[in-house]
Protein backbone atom coordinates (compact mmCIF):
# COMPACT_ATOMS: atom_id res chain seq x y z
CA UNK A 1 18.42 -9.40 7.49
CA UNK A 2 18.33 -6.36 8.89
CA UNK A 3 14.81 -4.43 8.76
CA UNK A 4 14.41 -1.08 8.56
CA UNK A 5 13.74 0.72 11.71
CA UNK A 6 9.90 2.73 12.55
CA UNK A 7 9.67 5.20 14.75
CA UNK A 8 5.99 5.67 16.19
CA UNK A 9 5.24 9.06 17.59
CA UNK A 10 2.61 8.42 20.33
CA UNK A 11 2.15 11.95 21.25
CA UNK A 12 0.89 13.87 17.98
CA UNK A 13 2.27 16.90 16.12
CA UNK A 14 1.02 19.63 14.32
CA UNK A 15 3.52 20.42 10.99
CA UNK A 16 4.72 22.78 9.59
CA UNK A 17 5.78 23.68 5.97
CA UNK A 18 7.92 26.63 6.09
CA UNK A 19 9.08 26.83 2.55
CA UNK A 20 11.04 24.67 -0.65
CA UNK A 21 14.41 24.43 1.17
CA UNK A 22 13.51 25.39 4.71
CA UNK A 23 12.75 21.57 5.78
CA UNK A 24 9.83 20.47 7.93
CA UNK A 25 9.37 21.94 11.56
CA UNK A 26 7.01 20.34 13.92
CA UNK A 27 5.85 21.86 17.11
CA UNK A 28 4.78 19.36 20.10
CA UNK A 29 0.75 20.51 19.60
CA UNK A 30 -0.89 17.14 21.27
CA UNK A 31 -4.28 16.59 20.27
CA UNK A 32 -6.44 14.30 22.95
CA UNK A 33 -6.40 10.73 21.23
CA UNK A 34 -8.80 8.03 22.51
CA UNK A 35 -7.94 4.05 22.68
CA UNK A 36 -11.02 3.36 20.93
CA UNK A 37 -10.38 5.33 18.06
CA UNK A 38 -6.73 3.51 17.12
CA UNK A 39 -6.95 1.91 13.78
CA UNK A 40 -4.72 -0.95 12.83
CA UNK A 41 -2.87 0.26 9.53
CA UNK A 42 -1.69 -3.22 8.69
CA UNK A 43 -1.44 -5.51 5.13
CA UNK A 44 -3.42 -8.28 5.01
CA UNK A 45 -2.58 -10.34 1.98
CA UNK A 46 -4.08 -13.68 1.05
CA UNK A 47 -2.54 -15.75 -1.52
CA UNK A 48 -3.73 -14.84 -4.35
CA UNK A 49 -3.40 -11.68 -7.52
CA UNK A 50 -3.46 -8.13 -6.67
CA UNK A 51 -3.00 -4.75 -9.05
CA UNK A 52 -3.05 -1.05 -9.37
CA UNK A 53 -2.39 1.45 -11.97
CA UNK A 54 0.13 4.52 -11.27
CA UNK A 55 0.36 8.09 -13.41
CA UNK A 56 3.73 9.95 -12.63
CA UNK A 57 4.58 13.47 -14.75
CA UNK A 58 8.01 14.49 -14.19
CA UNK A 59 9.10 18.01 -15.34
CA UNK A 60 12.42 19.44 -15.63
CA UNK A 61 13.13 22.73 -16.29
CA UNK A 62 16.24 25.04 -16.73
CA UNK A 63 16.82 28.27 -14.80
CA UNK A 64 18.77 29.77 -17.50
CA UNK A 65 18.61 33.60 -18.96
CA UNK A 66 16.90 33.44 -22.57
CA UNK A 67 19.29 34.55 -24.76
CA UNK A 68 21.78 31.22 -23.18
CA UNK A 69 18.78 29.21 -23.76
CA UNK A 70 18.70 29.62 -27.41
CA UNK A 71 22.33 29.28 -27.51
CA UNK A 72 21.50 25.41 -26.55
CA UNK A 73 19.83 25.02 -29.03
CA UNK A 74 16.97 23.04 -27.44
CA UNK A 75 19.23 21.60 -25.28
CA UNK A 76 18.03 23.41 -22.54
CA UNK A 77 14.09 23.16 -23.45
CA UNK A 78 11.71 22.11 -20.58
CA UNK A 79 10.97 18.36 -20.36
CA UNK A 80 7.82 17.26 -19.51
CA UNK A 81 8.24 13.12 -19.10
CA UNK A 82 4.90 11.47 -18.52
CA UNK A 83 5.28 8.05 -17.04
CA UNK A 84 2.21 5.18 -16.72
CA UNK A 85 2.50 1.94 -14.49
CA UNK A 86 0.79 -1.24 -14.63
CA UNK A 87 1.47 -3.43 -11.81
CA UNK A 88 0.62 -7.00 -10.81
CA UNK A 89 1.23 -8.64 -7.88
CA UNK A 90 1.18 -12.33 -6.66
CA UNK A 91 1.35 -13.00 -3.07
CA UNK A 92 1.93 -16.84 -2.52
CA UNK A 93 2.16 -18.96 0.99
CA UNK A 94 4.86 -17.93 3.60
CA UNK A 95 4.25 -14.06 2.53
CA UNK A 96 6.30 -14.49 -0.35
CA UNK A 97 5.39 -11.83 -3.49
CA UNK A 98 6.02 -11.08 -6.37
CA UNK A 99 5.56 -7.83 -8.17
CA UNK A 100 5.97 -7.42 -12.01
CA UNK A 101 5.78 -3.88 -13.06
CA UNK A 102 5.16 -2.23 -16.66
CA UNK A 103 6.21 1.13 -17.33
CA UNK A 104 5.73 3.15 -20.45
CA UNK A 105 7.21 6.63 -20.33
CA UNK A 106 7.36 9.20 -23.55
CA UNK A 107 7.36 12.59 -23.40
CA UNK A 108 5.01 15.52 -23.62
CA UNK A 109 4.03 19.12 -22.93
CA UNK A 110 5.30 21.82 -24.99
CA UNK A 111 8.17 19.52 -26.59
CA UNK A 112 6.58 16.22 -27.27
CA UNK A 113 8.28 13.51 -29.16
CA UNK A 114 7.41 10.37 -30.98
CA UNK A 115 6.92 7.02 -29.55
CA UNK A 116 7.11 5.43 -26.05
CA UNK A 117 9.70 3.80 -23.99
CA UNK A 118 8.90 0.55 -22.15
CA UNK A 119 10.31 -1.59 -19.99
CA UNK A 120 9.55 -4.38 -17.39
CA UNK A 121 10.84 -4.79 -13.85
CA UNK A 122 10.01 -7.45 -11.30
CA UNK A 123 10.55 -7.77 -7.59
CA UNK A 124 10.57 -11.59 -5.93
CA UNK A 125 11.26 -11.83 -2.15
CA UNK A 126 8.41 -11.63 1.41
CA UNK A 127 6.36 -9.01 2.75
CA UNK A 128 5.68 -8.54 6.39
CA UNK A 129 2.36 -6.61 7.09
CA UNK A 130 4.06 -3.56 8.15
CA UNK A 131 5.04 -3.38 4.02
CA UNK A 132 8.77 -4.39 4.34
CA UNK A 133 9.97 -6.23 2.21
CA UNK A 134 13.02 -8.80 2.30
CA UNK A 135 15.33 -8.18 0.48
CA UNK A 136 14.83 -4.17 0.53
CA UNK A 137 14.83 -2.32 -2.56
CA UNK A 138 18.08 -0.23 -2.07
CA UNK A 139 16.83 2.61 -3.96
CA UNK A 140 13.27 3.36 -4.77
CA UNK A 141 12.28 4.79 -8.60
CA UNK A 142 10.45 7.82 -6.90
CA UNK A 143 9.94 9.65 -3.78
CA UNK A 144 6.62 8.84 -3.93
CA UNK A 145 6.93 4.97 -3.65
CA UNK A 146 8.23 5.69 -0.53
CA UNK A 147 5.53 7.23 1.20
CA UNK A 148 3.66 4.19 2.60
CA UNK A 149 6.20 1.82 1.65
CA UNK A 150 6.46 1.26 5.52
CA UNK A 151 3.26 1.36 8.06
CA UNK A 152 3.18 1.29 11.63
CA UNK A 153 3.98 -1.73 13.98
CA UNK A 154 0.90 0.00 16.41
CA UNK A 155 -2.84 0.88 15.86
CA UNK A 156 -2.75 4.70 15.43
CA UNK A 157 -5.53 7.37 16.13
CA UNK A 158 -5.86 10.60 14.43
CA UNK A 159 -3.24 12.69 15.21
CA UNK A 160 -0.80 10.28 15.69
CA UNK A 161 1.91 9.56 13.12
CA UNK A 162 4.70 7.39 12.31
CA UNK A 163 8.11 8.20 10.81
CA UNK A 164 10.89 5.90 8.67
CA UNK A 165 13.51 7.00 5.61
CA UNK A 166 14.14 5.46 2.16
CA UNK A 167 16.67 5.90 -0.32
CA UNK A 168 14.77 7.46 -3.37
CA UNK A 169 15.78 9.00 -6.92
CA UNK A 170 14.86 12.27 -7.93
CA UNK A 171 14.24 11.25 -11.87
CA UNK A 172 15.81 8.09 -12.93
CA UNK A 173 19.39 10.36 -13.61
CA UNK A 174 18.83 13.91 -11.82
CA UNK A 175 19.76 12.72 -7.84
CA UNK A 176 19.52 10.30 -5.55
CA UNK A 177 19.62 10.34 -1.38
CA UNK A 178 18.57 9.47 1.72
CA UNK A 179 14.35 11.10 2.89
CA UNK A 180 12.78 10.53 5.36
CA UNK A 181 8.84 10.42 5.69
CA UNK A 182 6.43 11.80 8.36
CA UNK A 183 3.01 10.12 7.75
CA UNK A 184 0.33 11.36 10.10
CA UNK A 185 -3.53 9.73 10.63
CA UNK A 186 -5.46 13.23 9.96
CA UNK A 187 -9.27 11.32 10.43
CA UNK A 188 -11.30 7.97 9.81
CA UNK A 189 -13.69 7.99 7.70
CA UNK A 190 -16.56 5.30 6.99
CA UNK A 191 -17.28 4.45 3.91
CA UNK A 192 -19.86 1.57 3.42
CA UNK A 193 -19.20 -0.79 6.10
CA UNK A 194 -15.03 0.53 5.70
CA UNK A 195 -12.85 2.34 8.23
CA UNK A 196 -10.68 4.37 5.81
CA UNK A 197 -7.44 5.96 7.55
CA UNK A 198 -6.78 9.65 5.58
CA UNK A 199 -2.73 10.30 5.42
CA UNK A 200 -1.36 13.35 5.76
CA UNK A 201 2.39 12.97 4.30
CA UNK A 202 5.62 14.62 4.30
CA UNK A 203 8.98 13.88 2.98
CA UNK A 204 11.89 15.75 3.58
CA UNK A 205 15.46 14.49 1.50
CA UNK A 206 18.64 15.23 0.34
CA UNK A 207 19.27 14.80 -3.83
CA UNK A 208 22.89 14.25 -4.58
CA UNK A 209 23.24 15.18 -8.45
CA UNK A 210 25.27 12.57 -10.88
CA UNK A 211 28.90 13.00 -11.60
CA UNK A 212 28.48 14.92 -14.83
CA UNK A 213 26.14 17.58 -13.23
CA UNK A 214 28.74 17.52 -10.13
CA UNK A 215 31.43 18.15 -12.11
CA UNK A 216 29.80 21.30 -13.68
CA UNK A 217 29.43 22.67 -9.76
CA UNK A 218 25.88 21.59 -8.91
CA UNK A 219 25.85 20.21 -5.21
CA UNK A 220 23.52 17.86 -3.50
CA UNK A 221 19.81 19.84 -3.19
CA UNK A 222 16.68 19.41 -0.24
CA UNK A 223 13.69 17.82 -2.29
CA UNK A 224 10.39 17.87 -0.45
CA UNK A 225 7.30 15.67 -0.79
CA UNK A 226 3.56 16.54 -0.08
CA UNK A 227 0.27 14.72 -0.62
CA UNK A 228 -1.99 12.95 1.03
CA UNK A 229 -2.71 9.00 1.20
CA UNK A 230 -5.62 6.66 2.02
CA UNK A 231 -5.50 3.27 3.60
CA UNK A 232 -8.76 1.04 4.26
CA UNK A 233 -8.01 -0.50 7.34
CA UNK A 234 -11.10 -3.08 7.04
CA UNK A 235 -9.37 -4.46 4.10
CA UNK A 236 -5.64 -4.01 4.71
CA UNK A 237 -4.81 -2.49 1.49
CA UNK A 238 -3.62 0.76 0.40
CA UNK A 239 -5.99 2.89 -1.39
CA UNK A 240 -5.60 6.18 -3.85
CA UNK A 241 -2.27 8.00 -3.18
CA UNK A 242 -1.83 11.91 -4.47
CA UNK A 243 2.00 13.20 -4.03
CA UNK A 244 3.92 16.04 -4.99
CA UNK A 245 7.70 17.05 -4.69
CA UNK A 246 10.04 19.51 -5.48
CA UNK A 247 13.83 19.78 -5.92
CA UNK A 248 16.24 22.56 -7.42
CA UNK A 249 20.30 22.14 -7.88
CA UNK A 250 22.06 25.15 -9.09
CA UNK A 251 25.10 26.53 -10.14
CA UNK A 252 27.27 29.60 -11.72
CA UNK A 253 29.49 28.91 -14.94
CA UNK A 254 31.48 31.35 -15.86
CA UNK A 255 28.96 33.56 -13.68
CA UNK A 256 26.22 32.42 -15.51
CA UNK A 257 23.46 31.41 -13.52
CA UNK A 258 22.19 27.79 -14.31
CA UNK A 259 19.18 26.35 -12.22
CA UNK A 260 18.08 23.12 -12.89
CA UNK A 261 14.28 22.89 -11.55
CA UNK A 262 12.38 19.32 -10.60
CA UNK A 263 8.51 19.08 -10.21
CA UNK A 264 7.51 15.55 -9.76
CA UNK A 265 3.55 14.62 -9.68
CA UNK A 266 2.38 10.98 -8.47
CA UNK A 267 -0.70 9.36 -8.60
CA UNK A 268 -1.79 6.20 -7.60
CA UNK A 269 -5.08 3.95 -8.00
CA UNK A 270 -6.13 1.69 -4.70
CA UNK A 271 -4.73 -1.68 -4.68
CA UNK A 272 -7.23 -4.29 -5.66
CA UNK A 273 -7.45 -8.07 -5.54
CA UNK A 274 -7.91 -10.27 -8.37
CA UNK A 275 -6.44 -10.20 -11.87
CA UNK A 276 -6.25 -6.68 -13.82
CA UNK A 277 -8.65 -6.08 -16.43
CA UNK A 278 -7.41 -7.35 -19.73
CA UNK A 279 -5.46 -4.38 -22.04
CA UNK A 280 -7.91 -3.63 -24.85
CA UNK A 281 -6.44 -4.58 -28.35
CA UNK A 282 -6.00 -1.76 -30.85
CA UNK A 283 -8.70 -1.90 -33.32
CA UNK A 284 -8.03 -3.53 -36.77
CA UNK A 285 -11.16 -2.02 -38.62
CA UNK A 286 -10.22 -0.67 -41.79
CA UNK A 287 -10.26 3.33 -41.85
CA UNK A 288 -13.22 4.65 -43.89
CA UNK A 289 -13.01 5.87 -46.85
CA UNK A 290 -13.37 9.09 -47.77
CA UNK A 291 -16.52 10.18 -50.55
CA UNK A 292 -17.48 13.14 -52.27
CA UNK A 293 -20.65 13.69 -51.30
C-alpha cells in the first residue's frame, strides 16, 4: 500500500496570506530552534473507545444582481447548512480502528427548513501514529478533516512545520480537488503536567465544480483554509481544532454575472478516551396545561 508522502521542513518559515485567490507565499525567515524544545507530535492509541464531537456551518451564497435573484424564485437564496458530528472510535490490537460517525445536517440562517437529515458512515482499516490510515480515504468530507489528518514522522520545535496534500470536497456537491496543508508548531504550552503543541494551519487547493455547474461555464476555483489546531503531545491525541475556508467559482450567462460564494466553518472538540456520554432522551412529561388564573 502505498502511504502518503510528508515532507518535514527543518528550517522554519514565516507565511504569508496575501489574499482569497493569491495562494500562500512563504519567505525562508528561520527562527533559532533548540533540540530540547522538539516535541514528538505522535498518536498513541491503546486498545480501547475514543470520541469527539464536531460543529461544521457551511454557507453558500449567490453573486447574482437582485432583480435575477427574484427571478429564481428562491432558487438562488443563501444557504446556510449547519452540520453536527458524533464520532466513536474503537482502536483494537495490531492498530486496527474503527470509526463510526453520525451526522445530522438541516438547514438554517435566514432560510431555515423543517427537519434534519441523518446518516451514518463507518471507516474499518489501521492507523499508524503519524494518523495514516490503510486503506486511505480517497476523498475527505471537508477541508478541514484534512488538516491534521497526517503528523510528522520527526519531533518538531516551534517554528518548524510539516507539509502533506489530501483530496477534499468543498460541500458534499459544490467541488472537489487536490490541497495541500502547511501545519506549523507556533509554541508549547503547559498545561497541568501537559506539553500542548499550538498549530498554526494553512491549506491551499484547487475545487473542480460538478458537471452541471461545468456545463453552465464555472471552472475549477483556489479554496483556502485557515485556523489553528492543538495537539497534547503528553497524551498523543488531538485536541480542539478551529478552521475556516473559502472558495468562489464564477461565471457570465448571457453576460450575466453569476458568482457562486463558499464559506465553510469547522469546529472540533479534543479527542477523548472512553465511551461518549450517553444522548439524553427527549422528555415524555406531559405539557402543562394551561389555566385561567
Amino acid at each position: 500500500m502505498v502511504r502518503h508522502k510528508t515532507l518535514v521542513r527543518r528550517s522554519a518559515w514565516r507565511s504569508l496570506r496575501t489574499g482569497l485567490f493569491a495562494g500562500l507565499a512563504l519567505t525562508g525567515a528561520c527562527l533559532p530552534v533548540g533540540a530540547s524544545d522538539a516535541v514528538p507530535i505522535t498518536l498513541h492509541l491503546s486498545p480501547g473507545h475514543y470520541w469527539r464531537t464536531q460543529k461544521l456551518v457551511h454557507l453558500v451564497q449567490y453573486d447574482l444582481a437582485k432583480v435575477y435573484k427574484a427571478m429564481a424564485h428562491g432558487q438562488a437564496d443563501d444557504k446556510t447548512i449547519l452540520e453536527n458530528r458524533d464520532q466513536v472510535i474503537v482502536i483494537k490490537t495490531g492498530n486496527a480502528i474503527n470509526v463510526t460517525e453520525t451526522n445530522t445536517r438541516q438547514y438554517g440562517g435566514e432560510h431555515p427548513e423543517p427537519g434534519e437529515k441523518i446518516r451514518t458512515v463507518t471507516y474499518d482499516g489501521t492507523i499508524a501514529p503519524d494518523g495514516v490510515l490503510t486503506p486511505p480515504q480517497a476523498v475527505l468530507e471537508d477541508a478541514g478533516d484534512g488538516a491534521l489528518d497526517q503528523l510528522p514522522d520527526i519531533p518538531l520545535a516551534p517554528g518548524q512545520q510539516w507539509t502533506f496534500s489530501r483530496t477534499v470536497k468543498a460541500e458534499r456537491d459544490l467541488g472537489v480537488g487536490p490541497m495541500t496543508y502547511l501545519d506549523k508548531v507556533e509554541k508549547i504550552e503547559e498545561r497541568n503536567g501537559h506539553r500542548i503543541a499550538l498549530i498554526d494551519v494553512t491549506g491551499n487547493g484547487q475545487m473542480t465544480p460538478p458537471k452541471d455547474m461545468e456545463a453552465r461555464g464555472f471552472k475549477a476555483a483556489p479554496m483556502d483554509l485557515t485556523g489553528t489546531a492543538e495537539f497534547d503531545t503528553t497524551t498523543g491525541l488531538p485536541g480542539v481544532q478551529h478552521y475556516a475556508g473559502k472558495a468562489t467559482w464564477t461565471t457570465k450567462v448571457m453576460g450575466v454575472h453569476i458568482g457562486v460564494i463558499f464559506d465553510d466553518t469547522y469546529d472540533s472538540a479534543p479527542l477523548q478516551p472512553g465511551a461518549p456520554p450517553p444522548t439524553p432522551a427527549p422528555s415524555s412529561a406531559p405539557s402543562p396545561t394551561p389555566t385561567n388564573h
